[in-house]
Protein backbone atom coordinates (compact mmCIF):
# COMPACT_ATOMS: atom_id res chain seq x y z
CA UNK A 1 0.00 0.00 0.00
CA UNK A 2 3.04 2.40 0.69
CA UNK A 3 4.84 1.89 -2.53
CA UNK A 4 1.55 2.31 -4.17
CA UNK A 5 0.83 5.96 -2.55
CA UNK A 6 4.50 6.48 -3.50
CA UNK A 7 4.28 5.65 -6.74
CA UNK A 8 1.19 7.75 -7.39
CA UNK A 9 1.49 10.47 -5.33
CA UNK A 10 5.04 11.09 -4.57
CA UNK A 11 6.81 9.70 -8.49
CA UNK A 12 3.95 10.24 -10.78
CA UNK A 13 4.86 13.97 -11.18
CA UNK A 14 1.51 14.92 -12.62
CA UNK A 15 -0.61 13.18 -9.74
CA UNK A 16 0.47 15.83 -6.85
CA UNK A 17 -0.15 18.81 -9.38
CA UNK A 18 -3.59 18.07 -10.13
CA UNK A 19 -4.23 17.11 -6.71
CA UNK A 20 -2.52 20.83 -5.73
CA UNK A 21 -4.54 22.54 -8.24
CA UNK A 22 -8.08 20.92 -7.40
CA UNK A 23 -7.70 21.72 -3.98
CA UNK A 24 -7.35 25.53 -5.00
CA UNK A 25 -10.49 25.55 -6.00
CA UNK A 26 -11.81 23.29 -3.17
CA UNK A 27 -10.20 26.20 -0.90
CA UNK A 28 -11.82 29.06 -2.30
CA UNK A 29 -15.42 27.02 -2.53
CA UNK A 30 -15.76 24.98 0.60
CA UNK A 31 -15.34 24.91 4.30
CA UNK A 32 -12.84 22.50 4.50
CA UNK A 33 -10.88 23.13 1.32
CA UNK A 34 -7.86 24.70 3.43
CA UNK A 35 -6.79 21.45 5.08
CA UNK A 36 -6.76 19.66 1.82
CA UNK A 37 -4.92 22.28 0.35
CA UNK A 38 -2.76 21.84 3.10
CA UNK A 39 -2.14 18.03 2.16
CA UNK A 40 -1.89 18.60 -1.12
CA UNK A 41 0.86 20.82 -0.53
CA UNK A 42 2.59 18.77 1.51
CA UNK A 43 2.75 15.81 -1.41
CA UNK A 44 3.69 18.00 -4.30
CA UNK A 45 6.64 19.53 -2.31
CA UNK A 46 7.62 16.21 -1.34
CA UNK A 47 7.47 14.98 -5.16
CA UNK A 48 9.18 17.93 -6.05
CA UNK A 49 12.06 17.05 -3.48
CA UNK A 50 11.77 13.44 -5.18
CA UNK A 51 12.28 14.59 -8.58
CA UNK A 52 15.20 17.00 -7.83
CA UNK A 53 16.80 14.21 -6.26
CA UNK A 54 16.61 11.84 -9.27
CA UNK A 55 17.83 14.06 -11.40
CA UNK A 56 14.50 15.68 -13.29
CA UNK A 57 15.20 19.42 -12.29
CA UNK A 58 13.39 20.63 -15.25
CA UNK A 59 9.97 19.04 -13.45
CA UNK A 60 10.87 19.72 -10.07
CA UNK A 61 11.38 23.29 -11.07
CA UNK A 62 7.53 22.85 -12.91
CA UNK A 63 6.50 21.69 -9.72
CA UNK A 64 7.70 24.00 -7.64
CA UNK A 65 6.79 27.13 -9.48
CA UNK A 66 3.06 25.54 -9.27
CA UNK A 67 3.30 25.33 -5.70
CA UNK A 68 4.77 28.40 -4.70
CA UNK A 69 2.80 31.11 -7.41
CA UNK A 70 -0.05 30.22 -5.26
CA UNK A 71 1.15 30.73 -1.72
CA UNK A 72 3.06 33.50 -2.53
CA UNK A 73 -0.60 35.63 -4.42
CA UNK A 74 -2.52 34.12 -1.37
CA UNK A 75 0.47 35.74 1.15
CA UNK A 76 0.68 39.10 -0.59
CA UNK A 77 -3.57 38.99 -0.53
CA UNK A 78 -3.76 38.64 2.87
CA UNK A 79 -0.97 40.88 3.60
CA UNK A 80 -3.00 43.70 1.54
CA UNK A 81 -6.64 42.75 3.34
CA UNK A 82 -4.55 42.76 6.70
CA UNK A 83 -2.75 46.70 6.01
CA UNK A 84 -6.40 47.86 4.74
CA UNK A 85 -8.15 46.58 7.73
CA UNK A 86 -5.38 47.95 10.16
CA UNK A 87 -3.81 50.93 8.94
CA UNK A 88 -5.05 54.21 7.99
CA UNK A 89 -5.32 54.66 4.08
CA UNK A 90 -3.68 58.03 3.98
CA UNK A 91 -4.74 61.77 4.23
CA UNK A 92 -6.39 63.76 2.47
CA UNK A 93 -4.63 66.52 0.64
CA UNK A 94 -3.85 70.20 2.25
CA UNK A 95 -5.85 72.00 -0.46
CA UNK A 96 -8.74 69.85 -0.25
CA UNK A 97 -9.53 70.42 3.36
CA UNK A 98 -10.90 73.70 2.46
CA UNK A 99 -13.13 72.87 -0.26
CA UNK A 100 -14.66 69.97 1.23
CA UNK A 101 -15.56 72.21 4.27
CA UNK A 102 -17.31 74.51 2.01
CA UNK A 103 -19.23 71.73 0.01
CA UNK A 104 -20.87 70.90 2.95
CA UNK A 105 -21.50 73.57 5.11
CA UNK A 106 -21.15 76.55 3.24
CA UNK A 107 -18.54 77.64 5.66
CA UNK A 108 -15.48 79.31 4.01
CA UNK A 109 -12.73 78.40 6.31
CA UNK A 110 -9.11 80.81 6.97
CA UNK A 111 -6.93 79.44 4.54
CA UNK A 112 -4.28 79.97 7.24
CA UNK A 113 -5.31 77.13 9.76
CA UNK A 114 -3.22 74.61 11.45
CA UNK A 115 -4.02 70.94 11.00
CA UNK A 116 -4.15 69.04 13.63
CA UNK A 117 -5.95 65.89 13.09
CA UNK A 118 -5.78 64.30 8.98
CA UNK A 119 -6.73 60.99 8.65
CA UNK A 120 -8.65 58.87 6.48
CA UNK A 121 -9.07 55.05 7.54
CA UNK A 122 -10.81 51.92 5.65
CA UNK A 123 -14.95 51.70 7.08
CA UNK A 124 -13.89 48.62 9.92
CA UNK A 125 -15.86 45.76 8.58
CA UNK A 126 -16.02 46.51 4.99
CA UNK A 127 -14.94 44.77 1.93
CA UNK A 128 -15.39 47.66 -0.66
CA UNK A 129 -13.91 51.36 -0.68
CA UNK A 130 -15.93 52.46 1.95
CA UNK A 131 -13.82 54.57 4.32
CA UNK A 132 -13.95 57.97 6.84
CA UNK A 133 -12.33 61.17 7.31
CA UNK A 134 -11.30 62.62 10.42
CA UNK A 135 -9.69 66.20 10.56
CA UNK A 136 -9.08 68.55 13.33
CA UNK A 137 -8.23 72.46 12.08
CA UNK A 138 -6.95 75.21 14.56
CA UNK A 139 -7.57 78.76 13.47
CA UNK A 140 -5.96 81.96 14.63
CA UNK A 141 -7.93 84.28 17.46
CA UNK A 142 -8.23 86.68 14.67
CA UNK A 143 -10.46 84.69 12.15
CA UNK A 144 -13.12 83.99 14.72
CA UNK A 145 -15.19 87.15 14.11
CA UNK A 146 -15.62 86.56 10.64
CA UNK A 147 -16.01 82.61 10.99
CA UNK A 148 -19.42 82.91 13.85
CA UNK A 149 -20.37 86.12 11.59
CA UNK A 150 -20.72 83.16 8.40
CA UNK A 151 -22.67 80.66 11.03
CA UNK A 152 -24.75 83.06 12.42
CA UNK A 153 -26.14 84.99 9.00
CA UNK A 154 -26.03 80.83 7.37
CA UNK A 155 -28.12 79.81 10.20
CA UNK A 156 -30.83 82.30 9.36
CA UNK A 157 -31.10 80.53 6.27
CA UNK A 158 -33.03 77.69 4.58
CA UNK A 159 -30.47 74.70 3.63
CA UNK A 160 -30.69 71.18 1.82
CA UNK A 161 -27.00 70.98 3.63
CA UNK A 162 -28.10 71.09 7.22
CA UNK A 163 -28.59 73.54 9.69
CA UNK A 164 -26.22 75.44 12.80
CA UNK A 165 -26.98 74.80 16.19
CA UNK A 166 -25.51 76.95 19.26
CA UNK A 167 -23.76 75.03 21.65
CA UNK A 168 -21.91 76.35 25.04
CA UNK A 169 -18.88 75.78 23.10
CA UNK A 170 -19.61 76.90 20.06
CA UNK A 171 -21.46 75.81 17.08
CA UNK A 172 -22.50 72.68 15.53
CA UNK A 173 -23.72 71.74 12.52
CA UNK A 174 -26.23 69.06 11.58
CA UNK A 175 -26.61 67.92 8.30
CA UNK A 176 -30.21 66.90 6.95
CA UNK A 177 -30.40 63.04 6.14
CA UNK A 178 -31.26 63.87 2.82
CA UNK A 179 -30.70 62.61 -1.08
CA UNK A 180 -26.97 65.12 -0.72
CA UNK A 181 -26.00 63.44 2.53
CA UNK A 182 -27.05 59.76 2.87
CA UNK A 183 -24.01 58.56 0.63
CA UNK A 184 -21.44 60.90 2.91
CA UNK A 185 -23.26 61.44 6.27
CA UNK A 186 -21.04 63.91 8.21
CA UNK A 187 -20.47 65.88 11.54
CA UNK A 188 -18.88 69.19 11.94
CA UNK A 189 -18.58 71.85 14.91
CA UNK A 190 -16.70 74.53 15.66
CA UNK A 191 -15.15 74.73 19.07
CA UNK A 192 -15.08 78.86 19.76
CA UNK A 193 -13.54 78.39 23.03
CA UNK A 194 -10.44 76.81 21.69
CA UNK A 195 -10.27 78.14 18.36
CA UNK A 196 -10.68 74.12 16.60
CA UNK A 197 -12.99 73.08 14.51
CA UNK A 198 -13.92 68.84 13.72
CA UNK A 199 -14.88 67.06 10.64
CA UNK A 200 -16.13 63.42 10.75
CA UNK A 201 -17.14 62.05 7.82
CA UNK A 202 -17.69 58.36 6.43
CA UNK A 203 -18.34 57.52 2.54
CA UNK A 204 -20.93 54.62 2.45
């Protein structure tokens, strides 16, 4: 029975490739596909050992090349999956802060602001480009009159963007759950006390 799994599995050089290459598919289709894929592994390497050592490099390199394309696309795959799920994507550029302010709110920021807060992060738990934006912007003392003196003649105003609501530190602003919003539903306030202002929003 041994020298017949040997001889099939181990110095039939074919055998152990289409087992490896069923069980590829077996893996991405069923449940239990990962153990045989596994296995299969495990022969085909061994075969390829077997075949470098009788002198057939030109199939042991064929087999070997079968069996590590694979592993390595399924490696870098979940190495990619694992850095989207973990790590922030990025920022989002300087000179888009202030126009993306102003799409939604209407509020022309000071262009000279300090950032403190730029990230934008992968939505945790999904598998397409959904993602968020978080920034944090510190204006100077001096641009405060003339940012509440925007809020306060906005808020007087009818808006399909949202509406400003006075808070003891500050404003906020709460945009309507509407057609413009429900794909990018966003909060923004602006802390007067400390001179900051916050932007949280998430693309769905």
């Amino acid at each position: 029975m041994t020298e017949l799994l040997k001889k099939y599995l181990v110095i039939e050089w074919w055998i152990p490739v289409l087992l490896f290459i069923i069980s590829i598919f077996l893996f991405l289709n069923t449940d239990f596909g990962f153990y045989i894929l596994i296995f299969s592994g495990f022969l085909l390497f061994i075969s390829t050992i077997w075949q470098l050592f009788k002198g057939k490099k030109l199939i042991a390199l064929l087999q070997f090349s079968i069996l590590i394309i694979p592993m390595l696309f399924f490696g870098f795959m979940i190495y990619l999956f694992a850095g989207m799920m973990d790590k922030p994507d990025g920022e989002l550029a300087v000179n888009r802060i202030e126009p993306l302010i102003k799409e939604k709110t209407d509020l022309i920021i000071p262009k000279d602001f300090k950032v403190l807060k730029n990230l934008i992060e992968h939505t945790e738990g999904a598998f397409d480009s959904d993602y968020s934006i978080g920034l944090k912007l510190e204006y100077k003392e001096s641009d405060e009159k003339n940012i509440i003196e925007q809020i306060l003649k906005s808020a007087e105003l009818e808006s399909d963007k949202g509406s400003w609501k006075k808070r003891n530190n500050g404003f906020d602003f709460e945009h309507k759950y509407n057609e413009i919003n429900r794909a990018e539903p966003f909060y923004f306030k602006v802390d007067t006390l400390n001179n900051k202002m916050e932007l949280n929003l998430s693309h769905l």
